[in-house]
C-alpha atoms as a PDB file:
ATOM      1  CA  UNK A   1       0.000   0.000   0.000  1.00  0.00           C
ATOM      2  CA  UNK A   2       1.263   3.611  -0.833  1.00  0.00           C
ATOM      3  CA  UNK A   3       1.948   5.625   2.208  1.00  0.00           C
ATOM      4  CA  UNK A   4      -0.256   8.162   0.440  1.00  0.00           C
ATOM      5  CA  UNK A   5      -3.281   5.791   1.258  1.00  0.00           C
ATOM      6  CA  UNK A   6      -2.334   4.538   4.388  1.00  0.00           C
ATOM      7  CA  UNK A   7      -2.674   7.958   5.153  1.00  0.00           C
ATOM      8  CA  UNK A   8      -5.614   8.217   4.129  1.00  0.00           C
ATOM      9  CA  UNK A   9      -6.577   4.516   6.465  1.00  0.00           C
ATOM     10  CA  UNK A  10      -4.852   6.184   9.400  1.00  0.00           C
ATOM     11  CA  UNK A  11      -7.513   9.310   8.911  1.00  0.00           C
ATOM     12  CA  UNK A  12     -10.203   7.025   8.743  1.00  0.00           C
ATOM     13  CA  UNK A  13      -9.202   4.882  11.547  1.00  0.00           C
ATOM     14  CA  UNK A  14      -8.698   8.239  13.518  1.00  0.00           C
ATOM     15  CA  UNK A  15     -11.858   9.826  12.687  1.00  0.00           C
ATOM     16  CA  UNK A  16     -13.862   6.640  13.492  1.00  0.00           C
ATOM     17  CA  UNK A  17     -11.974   5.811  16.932  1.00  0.00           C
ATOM     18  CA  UNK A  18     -13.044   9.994  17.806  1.00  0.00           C
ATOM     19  CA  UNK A  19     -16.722   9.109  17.115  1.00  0.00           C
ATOM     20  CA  UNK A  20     -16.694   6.320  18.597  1.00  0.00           C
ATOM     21  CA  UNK A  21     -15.351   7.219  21.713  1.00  0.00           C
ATOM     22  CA  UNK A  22     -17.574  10.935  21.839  1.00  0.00           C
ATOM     23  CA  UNK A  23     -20.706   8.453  21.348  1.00  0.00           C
ATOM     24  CA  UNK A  24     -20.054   6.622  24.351  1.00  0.00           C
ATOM     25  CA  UNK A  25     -19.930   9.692  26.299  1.00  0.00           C
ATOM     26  CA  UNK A  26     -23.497  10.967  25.023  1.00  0.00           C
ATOM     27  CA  UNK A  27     -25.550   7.817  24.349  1.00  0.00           C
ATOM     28  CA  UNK A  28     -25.299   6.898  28.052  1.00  0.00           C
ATOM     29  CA  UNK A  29     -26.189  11.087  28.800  1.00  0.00           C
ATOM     30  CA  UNK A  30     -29.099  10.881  25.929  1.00  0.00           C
ATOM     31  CA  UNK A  31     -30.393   8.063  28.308  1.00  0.00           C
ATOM     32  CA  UNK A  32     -30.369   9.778  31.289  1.00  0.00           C
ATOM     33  CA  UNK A  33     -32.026  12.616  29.721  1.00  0.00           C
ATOM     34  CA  UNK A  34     -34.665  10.481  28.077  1.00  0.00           C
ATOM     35  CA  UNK A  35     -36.071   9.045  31.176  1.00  0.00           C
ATOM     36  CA  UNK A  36     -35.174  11.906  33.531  1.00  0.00           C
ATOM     37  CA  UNK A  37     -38.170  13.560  34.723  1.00  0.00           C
ATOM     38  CA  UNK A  38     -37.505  16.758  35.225  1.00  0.00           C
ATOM     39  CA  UNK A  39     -35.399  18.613  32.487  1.00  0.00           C
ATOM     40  CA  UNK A  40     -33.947  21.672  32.361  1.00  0.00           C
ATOM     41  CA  UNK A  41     -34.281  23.544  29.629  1.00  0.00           C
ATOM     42  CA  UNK A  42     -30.318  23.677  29.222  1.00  0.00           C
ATOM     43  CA  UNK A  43     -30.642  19.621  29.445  1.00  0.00           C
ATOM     44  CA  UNK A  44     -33.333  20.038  26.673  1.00  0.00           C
ATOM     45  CA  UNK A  45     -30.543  21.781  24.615  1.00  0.00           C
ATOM     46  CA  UNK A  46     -28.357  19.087  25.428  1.00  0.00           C
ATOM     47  CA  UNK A  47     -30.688  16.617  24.259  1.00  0.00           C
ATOM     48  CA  UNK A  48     -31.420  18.102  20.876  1.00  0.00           C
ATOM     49  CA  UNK A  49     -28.068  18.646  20.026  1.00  0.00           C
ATOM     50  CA  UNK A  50     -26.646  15.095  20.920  1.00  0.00           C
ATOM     51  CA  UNK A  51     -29.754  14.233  18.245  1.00  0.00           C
ATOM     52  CA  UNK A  52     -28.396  16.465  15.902  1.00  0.00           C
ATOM     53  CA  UNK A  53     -25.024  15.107  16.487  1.00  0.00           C
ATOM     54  CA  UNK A  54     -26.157  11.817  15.424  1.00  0.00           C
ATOM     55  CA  UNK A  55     -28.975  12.133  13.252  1.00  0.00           C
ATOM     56  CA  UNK A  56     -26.143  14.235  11.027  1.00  0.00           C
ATOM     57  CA  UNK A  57     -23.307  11.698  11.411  1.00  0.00           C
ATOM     58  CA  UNK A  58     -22.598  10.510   7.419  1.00  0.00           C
ATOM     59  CA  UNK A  59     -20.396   6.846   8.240  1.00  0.00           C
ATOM     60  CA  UNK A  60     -21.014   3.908   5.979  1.00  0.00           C
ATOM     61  CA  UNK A  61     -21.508   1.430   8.511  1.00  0.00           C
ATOM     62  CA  UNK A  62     -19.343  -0.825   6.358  1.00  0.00           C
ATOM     63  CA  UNK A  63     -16.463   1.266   6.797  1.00  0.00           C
ATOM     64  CA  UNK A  64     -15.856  -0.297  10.909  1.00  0.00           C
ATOM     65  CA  UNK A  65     -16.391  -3.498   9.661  1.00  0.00           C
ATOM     66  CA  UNK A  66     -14.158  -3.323   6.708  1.00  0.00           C
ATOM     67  CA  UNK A  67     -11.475  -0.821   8.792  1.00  0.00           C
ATOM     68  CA  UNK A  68     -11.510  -1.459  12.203  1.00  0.00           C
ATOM     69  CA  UNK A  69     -13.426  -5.466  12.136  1.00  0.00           C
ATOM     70  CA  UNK A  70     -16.416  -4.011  14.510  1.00  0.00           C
ATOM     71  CA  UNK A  71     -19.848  -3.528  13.740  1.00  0.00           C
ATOM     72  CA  UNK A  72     -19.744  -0.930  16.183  1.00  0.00           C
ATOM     73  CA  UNK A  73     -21.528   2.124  13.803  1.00  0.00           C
ATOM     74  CA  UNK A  74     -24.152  -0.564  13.755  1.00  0.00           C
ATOM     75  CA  UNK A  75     -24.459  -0.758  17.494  1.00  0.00           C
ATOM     76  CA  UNK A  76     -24.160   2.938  17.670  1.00  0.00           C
ATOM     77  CA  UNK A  77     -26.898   3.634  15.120  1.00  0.00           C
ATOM     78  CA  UNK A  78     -29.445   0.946  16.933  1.00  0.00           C
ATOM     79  CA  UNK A  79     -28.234   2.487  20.428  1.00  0.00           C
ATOM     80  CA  UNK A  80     -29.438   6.159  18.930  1.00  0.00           C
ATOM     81  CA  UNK A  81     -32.724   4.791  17.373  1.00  0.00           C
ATOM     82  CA  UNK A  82     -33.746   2.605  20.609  1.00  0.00           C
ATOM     83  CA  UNK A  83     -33.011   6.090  22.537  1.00  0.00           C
ATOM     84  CA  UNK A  84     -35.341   8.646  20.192  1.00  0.00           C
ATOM     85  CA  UNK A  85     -37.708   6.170  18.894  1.00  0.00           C
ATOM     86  CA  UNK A  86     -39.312   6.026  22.480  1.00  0.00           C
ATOM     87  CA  UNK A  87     -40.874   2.510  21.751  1.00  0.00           C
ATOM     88  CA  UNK A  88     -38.381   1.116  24.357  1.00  0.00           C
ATOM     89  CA  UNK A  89     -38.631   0.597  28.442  1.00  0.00           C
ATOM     90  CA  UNK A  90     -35.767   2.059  30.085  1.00  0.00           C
ATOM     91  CA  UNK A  91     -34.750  -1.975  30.788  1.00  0.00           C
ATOM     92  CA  UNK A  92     -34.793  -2.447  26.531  1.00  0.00           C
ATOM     93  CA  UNK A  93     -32.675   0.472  26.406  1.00  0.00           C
ATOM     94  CA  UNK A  94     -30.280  -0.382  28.988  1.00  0.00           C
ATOM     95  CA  UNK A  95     -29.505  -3.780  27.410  1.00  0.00           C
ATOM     96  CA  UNK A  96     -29.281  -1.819  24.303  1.00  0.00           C
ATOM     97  CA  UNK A  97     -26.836   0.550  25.547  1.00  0.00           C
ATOM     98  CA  UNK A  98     -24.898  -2.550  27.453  1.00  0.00           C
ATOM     99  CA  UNK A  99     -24.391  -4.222  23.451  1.00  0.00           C
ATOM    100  CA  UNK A 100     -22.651  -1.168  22.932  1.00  0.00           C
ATOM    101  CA  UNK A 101     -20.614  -0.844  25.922  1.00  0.00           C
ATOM    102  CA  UNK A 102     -18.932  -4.123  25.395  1.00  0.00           C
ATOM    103  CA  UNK A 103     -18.187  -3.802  21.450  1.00  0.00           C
ATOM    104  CA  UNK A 104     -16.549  -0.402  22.901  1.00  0.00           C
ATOM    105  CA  UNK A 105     -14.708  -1.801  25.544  1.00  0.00           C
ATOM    106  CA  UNK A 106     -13.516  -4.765  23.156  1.00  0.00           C
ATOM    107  CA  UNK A 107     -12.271  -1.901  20.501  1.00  0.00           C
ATOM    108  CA  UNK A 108     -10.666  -0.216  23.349  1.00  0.00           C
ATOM    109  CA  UNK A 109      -8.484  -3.144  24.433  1.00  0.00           C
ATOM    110  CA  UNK A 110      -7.291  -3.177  20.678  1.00  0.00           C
ATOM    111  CA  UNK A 111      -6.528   0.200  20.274  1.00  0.00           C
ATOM    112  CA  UNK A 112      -4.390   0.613  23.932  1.00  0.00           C
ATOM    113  CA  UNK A 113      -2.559  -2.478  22.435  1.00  0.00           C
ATOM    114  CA  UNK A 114      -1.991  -0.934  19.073  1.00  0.00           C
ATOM    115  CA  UNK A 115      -1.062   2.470  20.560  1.00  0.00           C
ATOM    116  CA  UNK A 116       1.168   0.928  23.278  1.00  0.00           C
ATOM    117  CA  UNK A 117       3.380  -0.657  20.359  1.00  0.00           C
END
């Protein structure tokens, strides 16, 4: 591979780990806003924009597969529609949230191993 595109791969890579990472700070906070019963109206900011956040992300979810071996943008995406859709107990949600937590832990083992070398 030319180092021009593995470049371009390390971008990627770096891009996706930054997502990834900022989504596991706010899907957790978009659930405790979601069932929270008494908002703010600074946490009802807070909630719109972490919709807007992801309701404006542009990833083709093949992309983590193909790059990083993780269906994680997957997991992400479901975590994000179980959270808005509001079809889902706060226990459905949870569980949801839990699929994520591991696939992000898992990715996080690889990339302190990677970055440690």
């Amino acid at each position: 591979m030319k180092a021009k595109n593995i470049q371009k791969v390390n971008e990627v890579i770096y891009v996706l780990r930054n997502f990834i990472d900022l989504s596991s700070e706010l899907l957790p906070y978009l659930a405790e806003l979601k069932f929270s019963k008494n908002l703010t109206k600074e946490d009802v900011k807070d909630q719109e924009r972490i919709i807007e956040v992801f309701k404006n992300y542009q990833f083709d979810k093949k992309i983590s597969y193909l790059i990083i071996h993780s269906t994680i943008l997957d997991i992400i995406e479901k975590s994000f529609n179980y959270l808005v859709d509001g079809k889902h107990s706060k226990d459905s949600t949870k569980k949801q949230l839990l699929e994520f937590r591991k696939e992000h832990y898992k990715l996080k083992i690889n990339w302190n191993l990677i970055d440690s070398n």
